[in-house]
C-alpha atoms as a PDB file:
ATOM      1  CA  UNK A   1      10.428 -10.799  75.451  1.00  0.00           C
ATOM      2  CA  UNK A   2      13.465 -11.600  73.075  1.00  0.00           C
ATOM      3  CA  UNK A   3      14.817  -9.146  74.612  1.00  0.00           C
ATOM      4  CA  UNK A   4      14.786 -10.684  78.329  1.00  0.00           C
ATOM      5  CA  UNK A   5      16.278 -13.392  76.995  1.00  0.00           C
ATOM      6  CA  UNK A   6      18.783 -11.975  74.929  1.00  0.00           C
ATOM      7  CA  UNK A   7      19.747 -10.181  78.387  1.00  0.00           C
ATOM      8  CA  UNK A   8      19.747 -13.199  80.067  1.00  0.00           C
ATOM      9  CA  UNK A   9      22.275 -15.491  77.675  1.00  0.00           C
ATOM     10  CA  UNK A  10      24.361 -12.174  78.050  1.00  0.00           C
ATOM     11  CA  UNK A  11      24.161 -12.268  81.906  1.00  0.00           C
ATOM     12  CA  UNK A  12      25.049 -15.587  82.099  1.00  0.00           C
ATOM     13  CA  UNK A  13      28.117 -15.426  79.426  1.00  0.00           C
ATOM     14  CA  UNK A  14      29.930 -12.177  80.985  1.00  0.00           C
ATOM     15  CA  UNK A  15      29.571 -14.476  84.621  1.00  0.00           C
ATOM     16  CA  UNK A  16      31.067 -17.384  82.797  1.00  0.00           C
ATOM     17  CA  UNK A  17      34.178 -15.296  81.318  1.00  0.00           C
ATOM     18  CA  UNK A  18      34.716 -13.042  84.410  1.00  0.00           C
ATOM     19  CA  UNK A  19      34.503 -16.628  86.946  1.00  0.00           C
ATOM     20  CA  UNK A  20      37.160 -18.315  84.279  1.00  0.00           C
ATOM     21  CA  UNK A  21      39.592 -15.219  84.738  1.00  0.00           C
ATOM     22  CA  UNK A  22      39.264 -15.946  88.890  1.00  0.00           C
ATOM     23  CA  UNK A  23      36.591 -13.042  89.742  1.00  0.00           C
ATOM     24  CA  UNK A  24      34.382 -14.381  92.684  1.00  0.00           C
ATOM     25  CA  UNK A  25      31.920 -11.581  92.287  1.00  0.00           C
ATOM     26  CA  UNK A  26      30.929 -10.875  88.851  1.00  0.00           C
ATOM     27  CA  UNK A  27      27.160  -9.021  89.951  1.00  0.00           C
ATOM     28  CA  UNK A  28      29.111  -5.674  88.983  1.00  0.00           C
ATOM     29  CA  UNK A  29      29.508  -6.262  85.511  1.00  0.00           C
ATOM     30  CA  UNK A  30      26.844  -8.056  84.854  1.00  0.00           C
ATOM     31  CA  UNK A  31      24.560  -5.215  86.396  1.00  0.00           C
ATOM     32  CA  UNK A  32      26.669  -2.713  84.231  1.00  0.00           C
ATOM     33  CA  UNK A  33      25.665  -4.609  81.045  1.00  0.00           C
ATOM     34  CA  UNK A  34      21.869  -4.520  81.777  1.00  0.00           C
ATOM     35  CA  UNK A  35      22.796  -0.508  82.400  1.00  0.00           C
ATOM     36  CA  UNK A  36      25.165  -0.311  79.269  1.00  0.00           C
ATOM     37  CA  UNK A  37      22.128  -2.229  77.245  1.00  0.00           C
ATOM     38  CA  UNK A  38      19.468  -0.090  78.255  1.00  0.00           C
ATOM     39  CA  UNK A  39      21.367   3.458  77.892  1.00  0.00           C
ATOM     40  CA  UNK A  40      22.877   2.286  74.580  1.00  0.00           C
ATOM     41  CA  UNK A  41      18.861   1.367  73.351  1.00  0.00           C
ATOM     42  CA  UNK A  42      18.339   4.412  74.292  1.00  0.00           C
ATOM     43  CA  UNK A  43      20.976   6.380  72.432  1.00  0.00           C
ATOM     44  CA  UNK A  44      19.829   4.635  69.563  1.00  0.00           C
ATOM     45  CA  UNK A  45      16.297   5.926  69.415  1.00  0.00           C
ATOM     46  CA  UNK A  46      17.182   9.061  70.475  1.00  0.00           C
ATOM     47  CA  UNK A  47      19.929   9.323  67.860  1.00  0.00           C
ATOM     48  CA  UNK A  48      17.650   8.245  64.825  1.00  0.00           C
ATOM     49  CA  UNK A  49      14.695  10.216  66.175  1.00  0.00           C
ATOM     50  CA  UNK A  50      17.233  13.508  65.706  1.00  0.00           C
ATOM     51  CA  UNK A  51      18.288  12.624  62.700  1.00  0.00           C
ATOM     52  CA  UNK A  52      14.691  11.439  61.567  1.00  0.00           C
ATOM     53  CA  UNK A  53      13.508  15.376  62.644  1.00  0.00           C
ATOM     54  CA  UNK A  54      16.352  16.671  60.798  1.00  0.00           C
ATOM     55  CA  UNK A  55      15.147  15.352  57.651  1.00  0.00           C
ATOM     56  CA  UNK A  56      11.572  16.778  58.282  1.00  0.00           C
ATOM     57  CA  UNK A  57       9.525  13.443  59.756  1.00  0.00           C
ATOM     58  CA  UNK A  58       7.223  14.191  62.541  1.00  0.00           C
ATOM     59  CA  UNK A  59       8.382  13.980  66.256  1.00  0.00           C
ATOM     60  CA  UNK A  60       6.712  10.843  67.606  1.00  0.00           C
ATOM     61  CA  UNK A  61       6.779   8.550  64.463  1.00  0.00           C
ATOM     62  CA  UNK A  62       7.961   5.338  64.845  1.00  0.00           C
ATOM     63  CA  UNK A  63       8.691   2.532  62.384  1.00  0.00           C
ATOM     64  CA  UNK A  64      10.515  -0.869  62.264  1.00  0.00           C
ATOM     65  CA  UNK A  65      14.010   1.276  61.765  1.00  0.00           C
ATOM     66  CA  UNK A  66      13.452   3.315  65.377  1.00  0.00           C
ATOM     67  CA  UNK A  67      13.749  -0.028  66.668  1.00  0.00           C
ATOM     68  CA  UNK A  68      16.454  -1.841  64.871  1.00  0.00           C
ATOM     69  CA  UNK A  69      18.142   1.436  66.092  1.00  0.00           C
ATOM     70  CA  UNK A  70      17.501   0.870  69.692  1.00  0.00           C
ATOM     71  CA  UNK A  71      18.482  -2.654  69.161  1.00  0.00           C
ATOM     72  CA  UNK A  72      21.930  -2.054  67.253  1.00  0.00           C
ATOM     73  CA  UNK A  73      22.451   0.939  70.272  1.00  0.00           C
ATOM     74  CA  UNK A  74      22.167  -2.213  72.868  1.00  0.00           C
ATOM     75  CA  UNK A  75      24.147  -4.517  70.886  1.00  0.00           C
ATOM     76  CA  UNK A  76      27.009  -1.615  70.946  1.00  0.00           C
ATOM     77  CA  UNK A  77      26.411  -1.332  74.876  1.00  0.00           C
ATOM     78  CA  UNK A  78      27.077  -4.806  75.376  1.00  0.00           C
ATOM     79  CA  UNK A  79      29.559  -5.094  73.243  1.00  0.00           C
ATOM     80  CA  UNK A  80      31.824  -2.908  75.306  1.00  0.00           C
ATOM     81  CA  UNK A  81      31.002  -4.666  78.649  1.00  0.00           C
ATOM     82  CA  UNK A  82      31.497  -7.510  76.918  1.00  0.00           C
ATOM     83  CA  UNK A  83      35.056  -5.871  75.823  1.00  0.00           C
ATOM     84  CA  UNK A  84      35.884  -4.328  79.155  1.00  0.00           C
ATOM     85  CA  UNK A  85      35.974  -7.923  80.251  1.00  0.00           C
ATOM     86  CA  UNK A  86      38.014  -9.357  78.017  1.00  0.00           C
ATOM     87  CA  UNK A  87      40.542  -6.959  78.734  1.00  0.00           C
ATOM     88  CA  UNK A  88      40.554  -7.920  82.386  1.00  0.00           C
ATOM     89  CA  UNK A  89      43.707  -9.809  83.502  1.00  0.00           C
ATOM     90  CA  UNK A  90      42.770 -12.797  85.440  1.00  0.00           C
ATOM     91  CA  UNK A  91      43.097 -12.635  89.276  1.00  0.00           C
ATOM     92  CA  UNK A  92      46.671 -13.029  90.482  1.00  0.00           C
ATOM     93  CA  UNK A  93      48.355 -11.736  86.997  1.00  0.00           C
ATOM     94  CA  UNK A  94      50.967  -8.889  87.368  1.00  0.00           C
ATOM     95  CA  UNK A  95      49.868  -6.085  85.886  1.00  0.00           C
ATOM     96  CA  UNK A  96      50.811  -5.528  82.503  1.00  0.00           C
ATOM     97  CA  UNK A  97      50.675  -8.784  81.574  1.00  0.00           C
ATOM     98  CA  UNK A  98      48.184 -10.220  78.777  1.00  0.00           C
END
């Protein structure tokens, strides 16, 4: 459920930045966050789950540190949406300029 929500204030922040730099449509991004989240949870697990193996654990364990993994995977997601964004030029700006 936290997550939802965490989701959601995301959602809502990336339209705010993208509608102050003069982008009408902002569904794009925002739908490529919820996609960057949920790959980059993803990674996470699937990341600590081979290293987990590697160091002899059984395959299928999980603990509280499979999920902080998924969770710090997502935060890294959205953090690059979140930087692809800011390093959109606002609508109407030559190119090339910051």
């Amino acid at each position: 459920m936290l997550e939802i929500i965490a989701i959601w204030f995301l959602w809502t922040q990336l339209g705010k930045l993208l509608n102050n730099k003069g982008y009408e449509s902002t569904i794009w991004m925002q739908l490529l966050l919820v996609i960057a989240w949920l790959i980059g949870e993803f990674s996470g697990v699937v990341i600590y789950g081979i290293i987990q193996i590697m160091n002899g654990a059984e395959a299928g364990s999980f603990d509280a540190l499979t999920y902080l993994c998924a969770i710090l995977g997502a935060i890294i997601g959205a953090g690059i949406i979140f930087g692809i964004a800011i390093l959109m030029p606002r609508k109407g700006d030559p190119v090339g300029t910051i």
